[in-house]
C-alpha atoms as a PDB file:
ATOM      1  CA  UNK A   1       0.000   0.000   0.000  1.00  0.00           C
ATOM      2  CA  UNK A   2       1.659   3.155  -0.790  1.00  0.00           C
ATOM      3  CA  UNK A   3       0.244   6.820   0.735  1.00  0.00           C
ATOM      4  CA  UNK A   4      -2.095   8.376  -2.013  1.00  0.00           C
ATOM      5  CA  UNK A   5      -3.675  11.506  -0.042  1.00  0.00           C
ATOM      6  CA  UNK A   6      -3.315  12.704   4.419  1.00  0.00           C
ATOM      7  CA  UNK A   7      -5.436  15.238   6.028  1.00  0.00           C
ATOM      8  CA  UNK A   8      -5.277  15.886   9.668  1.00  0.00           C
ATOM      9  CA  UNK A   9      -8.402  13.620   9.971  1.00  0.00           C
ATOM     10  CA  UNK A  10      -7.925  11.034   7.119  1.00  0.00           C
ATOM     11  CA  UNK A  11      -5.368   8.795   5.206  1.00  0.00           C
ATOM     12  CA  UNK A  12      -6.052   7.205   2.191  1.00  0.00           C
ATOM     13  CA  UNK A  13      -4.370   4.249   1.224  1.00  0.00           C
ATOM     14  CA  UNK A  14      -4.025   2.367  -2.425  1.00  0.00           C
ATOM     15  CA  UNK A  15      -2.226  -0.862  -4.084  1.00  0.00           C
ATOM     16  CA  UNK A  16       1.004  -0.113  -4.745  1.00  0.00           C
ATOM     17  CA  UNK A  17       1.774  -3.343  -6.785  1.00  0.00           C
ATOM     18  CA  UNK A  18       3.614  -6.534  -6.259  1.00  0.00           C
ATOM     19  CA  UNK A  19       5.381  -9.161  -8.501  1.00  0.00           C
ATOM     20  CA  UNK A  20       2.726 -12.351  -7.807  1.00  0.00           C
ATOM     21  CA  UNK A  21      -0.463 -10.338  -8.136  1.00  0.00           C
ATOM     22  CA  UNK A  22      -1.942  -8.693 -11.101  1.00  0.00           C
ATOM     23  CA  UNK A  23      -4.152  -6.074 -10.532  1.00  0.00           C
ATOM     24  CA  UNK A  24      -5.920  -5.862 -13.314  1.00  0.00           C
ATOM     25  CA  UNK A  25      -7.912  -9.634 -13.204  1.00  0.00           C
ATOM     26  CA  UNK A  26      -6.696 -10.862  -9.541  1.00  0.00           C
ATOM     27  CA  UNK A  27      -9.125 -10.399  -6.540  1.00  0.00           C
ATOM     28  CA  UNK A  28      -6.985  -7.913  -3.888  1.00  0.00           C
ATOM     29  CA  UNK A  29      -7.723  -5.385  -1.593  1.00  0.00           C
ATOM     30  CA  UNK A  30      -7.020  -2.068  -3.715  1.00  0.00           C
ATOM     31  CA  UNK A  31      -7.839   0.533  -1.492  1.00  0.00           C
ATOM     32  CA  UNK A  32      -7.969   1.234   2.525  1.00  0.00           C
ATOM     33  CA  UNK A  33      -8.889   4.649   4.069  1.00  0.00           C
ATOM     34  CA  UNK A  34      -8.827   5.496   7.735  1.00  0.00           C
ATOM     35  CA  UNK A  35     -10.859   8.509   9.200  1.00  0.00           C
ATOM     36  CA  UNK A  36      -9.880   9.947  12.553  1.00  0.00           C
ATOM     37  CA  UNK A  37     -13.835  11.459  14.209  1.00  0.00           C
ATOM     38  CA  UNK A  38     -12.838  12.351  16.816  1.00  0.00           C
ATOM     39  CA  UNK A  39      -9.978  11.192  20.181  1.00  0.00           C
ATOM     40  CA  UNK A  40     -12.480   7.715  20.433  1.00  0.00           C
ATOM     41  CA  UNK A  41     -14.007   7.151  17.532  1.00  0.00           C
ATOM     42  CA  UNK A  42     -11.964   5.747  13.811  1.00  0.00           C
ATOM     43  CA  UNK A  43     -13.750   4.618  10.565  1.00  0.00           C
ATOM     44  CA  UNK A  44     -11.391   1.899   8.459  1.00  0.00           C
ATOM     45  CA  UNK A  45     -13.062   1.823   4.899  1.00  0.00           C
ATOM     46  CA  UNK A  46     -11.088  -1.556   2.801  1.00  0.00           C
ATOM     47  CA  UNK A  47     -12.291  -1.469  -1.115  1.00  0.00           C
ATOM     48  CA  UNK A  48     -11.519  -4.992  -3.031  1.00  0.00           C
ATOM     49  CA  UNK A  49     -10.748  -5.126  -6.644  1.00  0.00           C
ATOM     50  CA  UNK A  50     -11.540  -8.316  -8.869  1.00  0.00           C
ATOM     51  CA  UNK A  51     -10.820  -8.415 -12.848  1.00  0.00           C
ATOM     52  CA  UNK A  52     -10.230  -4.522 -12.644  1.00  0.00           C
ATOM     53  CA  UNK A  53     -13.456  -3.489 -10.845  1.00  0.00           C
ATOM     54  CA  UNK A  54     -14.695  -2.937  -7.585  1.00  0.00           C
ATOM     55  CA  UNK A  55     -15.623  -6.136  -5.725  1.00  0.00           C
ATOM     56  CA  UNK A  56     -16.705  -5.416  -2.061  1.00  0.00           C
ATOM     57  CA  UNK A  57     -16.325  -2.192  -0.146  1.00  0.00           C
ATOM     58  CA  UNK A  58     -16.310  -2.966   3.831  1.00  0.00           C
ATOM     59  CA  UNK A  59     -16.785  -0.277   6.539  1.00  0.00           C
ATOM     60  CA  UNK A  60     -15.734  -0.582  10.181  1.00  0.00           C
ATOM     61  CA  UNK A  61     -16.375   1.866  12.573  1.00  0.00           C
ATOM     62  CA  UNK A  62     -14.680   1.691  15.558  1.00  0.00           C
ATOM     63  CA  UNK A  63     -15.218   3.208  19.004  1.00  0.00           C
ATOM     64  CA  UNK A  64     -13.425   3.344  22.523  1.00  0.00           C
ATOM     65  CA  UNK A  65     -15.287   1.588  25.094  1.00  0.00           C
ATOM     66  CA  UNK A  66     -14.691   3.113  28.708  1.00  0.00           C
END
């Protein structure tokens, strides 16, 4: 995954290639973004690619329990 855009609130994330996987037909997660809401609270967004397109697209939020 190489850095493609940082905020002070958000990083995105994308495929930054490898030898053994080809990213235009094989199934990989492409993309990954993480937004910071606030000191207890994150949002992880994962995209999947498969045969060039967009697959699946999973959300997570996250939030600190205390």
């Amino acid at each position: 995954m190489i850095l493609k855009k940082a905020t002070v609130n958000k990083i995105n994330l994308e495929f930054g290639g490898i030898n053994n996987i080809n990213s235009d037909k094989d199934h990989h997660i492409h993309a990954f973004e993480i937004t910071f809401i606030d000191t207890d609270s994150i949002i992880h967004k994962w995209v999947s690619l498969k045969e060039g397109k967009q697959h699946d697209e999973m959300v997570i939020n996250l939030k600190r329990v205390k």
